[in-house]
Protein backbone atom coordinates (compact mmCIF):
# COMPACT_ATOMS: atom_id res chain seq x y z
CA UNK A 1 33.01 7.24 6.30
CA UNK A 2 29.89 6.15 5.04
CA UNK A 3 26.22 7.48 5.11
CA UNK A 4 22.48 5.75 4.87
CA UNK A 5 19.35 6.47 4.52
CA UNK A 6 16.10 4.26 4.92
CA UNK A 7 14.08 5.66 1.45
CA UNK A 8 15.83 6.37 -1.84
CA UNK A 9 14.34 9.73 -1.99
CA UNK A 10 16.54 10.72 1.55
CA UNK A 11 19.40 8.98 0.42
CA UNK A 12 19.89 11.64 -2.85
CA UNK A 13 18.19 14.47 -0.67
CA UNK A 14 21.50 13.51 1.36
CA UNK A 15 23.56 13.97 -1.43
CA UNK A 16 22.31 16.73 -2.42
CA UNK A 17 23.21 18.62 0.64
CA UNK A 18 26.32 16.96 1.34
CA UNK A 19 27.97 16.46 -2.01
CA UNK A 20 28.53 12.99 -0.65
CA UNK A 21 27.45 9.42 -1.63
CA UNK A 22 24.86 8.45 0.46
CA UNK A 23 23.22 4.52 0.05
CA UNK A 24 20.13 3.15 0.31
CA UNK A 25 18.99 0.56 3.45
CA UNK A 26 16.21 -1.14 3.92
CA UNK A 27 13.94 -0.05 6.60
CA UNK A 28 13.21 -2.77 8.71
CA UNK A 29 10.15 -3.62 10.30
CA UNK A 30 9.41 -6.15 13.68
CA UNK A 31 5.84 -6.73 13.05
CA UNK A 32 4.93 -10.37 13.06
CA UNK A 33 2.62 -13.04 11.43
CA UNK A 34 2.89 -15.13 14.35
CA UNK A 35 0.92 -12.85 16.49
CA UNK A 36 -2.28 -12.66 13.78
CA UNK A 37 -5.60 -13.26 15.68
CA UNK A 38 -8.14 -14.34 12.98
CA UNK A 39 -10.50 -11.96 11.66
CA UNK A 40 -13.56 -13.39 9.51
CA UNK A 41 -14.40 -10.59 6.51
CA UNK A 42 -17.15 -10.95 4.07
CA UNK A 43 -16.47 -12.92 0.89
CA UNK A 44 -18.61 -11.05 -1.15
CA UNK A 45 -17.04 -7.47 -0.47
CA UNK A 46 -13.44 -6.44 -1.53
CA UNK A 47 -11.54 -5.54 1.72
CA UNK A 48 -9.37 -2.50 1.80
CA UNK A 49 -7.29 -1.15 4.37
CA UNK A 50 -5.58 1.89 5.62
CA UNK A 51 -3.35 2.25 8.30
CA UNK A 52 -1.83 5.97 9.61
CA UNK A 53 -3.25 9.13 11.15
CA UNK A 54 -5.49 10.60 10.28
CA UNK A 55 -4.42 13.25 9.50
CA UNK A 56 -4.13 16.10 6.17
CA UNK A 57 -0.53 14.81 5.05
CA UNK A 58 -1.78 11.12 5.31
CA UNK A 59 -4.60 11.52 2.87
CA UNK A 60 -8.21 10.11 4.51
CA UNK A 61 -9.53 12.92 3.34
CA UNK A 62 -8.94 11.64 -0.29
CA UNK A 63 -9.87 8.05 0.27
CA UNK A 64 -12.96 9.06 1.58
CA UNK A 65 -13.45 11.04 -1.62
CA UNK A 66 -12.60 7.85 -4.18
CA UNK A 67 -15.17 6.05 -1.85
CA UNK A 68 -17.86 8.40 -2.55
CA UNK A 69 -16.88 8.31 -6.40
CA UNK A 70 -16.20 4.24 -6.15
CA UNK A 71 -20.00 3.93 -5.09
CA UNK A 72 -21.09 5.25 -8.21
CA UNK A 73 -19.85 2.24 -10.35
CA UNK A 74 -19.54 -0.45 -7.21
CA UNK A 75 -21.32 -1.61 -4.31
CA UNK A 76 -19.15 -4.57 -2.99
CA UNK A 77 -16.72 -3.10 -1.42
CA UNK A 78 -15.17 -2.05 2.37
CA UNK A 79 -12.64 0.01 3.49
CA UNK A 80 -11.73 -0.42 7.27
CA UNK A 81 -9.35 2.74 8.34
CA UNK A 82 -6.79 1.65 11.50
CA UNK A 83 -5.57 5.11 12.99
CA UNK A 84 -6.92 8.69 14.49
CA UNK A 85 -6.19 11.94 14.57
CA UNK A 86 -7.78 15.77 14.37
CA UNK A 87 -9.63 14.61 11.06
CA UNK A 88 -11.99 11.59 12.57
CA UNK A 89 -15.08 13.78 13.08
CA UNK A 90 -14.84 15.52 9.99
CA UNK A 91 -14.07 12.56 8.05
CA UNK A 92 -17.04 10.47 9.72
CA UNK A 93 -19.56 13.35 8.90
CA UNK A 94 -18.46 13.01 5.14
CA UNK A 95 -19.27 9.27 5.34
CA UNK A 96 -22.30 9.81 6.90
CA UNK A 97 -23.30 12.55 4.70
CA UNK A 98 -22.10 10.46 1.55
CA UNK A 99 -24.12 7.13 2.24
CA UNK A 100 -21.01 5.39 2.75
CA UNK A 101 -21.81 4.26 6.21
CA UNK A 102 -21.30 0.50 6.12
CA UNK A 103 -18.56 0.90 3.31
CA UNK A 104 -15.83 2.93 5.30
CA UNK A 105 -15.99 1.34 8.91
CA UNK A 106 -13.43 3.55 11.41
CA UNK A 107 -12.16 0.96 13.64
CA UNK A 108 -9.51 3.99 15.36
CA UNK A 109 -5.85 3.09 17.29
CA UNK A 110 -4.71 0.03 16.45
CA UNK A 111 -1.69 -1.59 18.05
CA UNK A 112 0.43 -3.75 16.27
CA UNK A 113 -1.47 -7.41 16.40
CA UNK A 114 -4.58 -5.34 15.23
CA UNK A 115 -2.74 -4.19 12.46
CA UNK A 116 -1.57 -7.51 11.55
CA UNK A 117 -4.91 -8.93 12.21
CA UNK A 118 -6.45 -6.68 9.81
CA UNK A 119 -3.40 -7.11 7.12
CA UNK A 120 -3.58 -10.80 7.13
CA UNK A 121 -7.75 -10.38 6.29
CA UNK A 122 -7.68 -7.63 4.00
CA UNK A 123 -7.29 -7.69 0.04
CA UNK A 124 -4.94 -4.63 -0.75
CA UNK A 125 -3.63 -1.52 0.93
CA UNK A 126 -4.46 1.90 0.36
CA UNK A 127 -1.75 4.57 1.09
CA UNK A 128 -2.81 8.11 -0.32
CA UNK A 129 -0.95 10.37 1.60
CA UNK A 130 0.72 13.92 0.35
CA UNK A 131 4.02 13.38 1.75
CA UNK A 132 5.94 10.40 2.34
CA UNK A 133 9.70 9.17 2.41
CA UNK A 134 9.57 4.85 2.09
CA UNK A 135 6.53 4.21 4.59
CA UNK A 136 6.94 1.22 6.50
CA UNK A 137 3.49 0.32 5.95
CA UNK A 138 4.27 -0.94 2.61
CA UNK A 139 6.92 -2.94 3.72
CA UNK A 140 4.71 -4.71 6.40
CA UNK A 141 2.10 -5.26 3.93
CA UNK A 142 4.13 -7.39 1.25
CA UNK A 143 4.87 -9.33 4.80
CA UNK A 144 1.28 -10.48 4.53
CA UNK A 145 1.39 -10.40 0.80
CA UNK A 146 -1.09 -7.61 0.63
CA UNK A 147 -0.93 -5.59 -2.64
CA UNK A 148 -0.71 -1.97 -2.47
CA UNK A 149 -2.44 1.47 -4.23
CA UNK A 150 -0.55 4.35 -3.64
CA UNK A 151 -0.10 8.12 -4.42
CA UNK A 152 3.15 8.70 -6.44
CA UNK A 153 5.49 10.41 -3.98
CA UNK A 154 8.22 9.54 -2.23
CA UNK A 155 9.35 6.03 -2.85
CA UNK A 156 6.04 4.47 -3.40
CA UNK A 157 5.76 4.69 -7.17
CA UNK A 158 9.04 3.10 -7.59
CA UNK A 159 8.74 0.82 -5.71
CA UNK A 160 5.45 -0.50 -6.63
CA UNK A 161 6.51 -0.38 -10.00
CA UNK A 162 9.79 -2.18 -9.47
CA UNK A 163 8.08 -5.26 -7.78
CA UNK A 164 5.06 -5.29 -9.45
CA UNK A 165 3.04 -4.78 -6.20
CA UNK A 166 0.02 -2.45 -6.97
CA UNK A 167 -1.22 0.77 -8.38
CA UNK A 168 -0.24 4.16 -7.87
CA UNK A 169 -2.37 7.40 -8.43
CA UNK A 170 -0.84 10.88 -8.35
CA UNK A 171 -1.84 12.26 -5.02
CA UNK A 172 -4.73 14.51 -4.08
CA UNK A 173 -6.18 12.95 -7.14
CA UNK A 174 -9.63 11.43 -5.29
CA UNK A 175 -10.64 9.88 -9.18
CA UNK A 176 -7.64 8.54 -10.35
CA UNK A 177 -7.92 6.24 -6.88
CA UNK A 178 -11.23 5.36 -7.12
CA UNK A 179 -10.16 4.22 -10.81
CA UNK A 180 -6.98 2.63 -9.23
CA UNK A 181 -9.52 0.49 -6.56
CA UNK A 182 -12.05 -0.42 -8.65
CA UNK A 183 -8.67 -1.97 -11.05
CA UNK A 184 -7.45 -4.00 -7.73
CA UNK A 185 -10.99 -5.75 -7.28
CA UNK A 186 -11.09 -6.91 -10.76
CA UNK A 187 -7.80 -8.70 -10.27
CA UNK A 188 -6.06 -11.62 -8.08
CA UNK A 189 -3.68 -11.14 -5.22
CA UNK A 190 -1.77 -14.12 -6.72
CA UNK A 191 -0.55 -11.48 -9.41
CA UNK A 192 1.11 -9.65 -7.45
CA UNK A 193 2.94 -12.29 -4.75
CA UNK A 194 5.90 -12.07 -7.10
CA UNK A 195 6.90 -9.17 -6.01
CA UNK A 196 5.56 -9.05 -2.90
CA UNK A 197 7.78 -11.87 -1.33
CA UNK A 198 10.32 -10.54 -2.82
CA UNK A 199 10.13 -6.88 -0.55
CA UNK A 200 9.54 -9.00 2.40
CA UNK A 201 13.01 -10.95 1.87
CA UNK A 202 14.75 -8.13 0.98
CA UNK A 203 13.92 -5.72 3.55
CA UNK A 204 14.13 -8.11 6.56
CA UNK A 205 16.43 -7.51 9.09
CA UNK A 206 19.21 -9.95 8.35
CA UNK A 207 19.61 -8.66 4.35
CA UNK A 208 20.12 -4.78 5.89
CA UNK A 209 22.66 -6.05 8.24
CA UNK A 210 24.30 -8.23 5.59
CA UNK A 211 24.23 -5.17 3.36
CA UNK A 212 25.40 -2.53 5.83
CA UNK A 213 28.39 -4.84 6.81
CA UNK A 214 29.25 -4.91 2.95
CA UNK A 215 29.02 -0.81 2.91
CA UNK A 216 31.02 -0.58 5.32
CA UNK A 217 33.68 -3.64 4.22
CA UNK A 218 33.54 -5.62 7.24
CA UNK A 219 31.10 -8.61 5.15
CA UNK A 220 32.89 -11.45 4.75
């Protein structure tokens, strides 16, 4: 009898409740470099992306907040936000409101070639959400070899901080991210493709088989 779970934080949430052992497995991801179509972004403005819905427990709300704090120190500088949900109006008004128009650019749904598309363009990943397991937005990013700013919950502060991948902020914390972006722009994504390529052959789909079939003693 064995049990899995795709974030460490389920696995001993698991255990917890079930006085059993419970392992860790990579979540996998299917989302492909091979289907990037190009997209040309500035050279003189540091490209962040987010990716989710938009929505309270996903944090736009606080992004939009570092942005309006960012612009205080910064001017070169985009965010492009892939996703919708019941917060879009509200969070457009605040840009508008907040002379960020031109800074955060809300592209809405994105399927998964747009995603990649914007991935393979973008300088680092911004995930600031309340609530969160092991999102598999991470893992796609290292894919691309896109460094990532997170909030600390869940499994995202450890594993940024095991691979060396990014920053992490504690969440609802609007200041500590704008700190945490304005950081990523002053340095290289080569520091952090370590690590990233690292996730990305970890978590692909033939290491979670290899390591399920050694769980469960049928690896040969």
């Amino acid at each position: 009898e064995r049990r899995f779970a795709n974030s460490y934080l389920l696995s001993k949430k698991i255990e917890t409740l079930t006085g059993k052992k419970c392992s860790f497995l990579p979540a996998i991801t299917n989302i492909s470099i091979r289907k990037v179509s190009p997209l040309s972004f500035s050279k003189n403005s540091f490209n962040f992306l987010f990716v989710g819905r938009l929505e309270k427990v996903k944090g736009p709300d606080v992004l939009v907040k570092a942005c309006i704090n960012l612009l205080k120190t910064v001017k070169n500088f985009r965010v492009n936000i892939l996703g919708d949900g019941r917060l879009v109006n509200e969070l457009k008004q605040k840009v508008y409101s907040s002379n960020l128009e031109g800074k955060v650019i809300f592209i809405g749904w994105a399927d998964e070639n747009k995603v990649a598309s914007y991935m393979e363009a973008s300088d680092a990943l911004i995930i600031p959400s309340r609530s969160e397991s092991l999102p598999l937005v991470l893992i796609e990013a290292a894919r691309f070899r896109l460094p990532v700013i997170a909030s600390r919950v869940g499994d995202c502060e450890r594993i940024i901080k095991k691979y060396k991948i990014g920053y992490t902020f504690n969440k609802n914390d609007h200041l500590e991210l704008s700190y945490a972006m304005e950081k990523m722009m002053n340095e290289r994504k080569i520091k952090f493709s370590t690590g990233l390529k690292k996730i990305d052959e970890e978590f692909k789909q033939e290491s979670a088989v290899r390591e399920f079939l050694k769980q469960i003693r049928l690896y040969i």
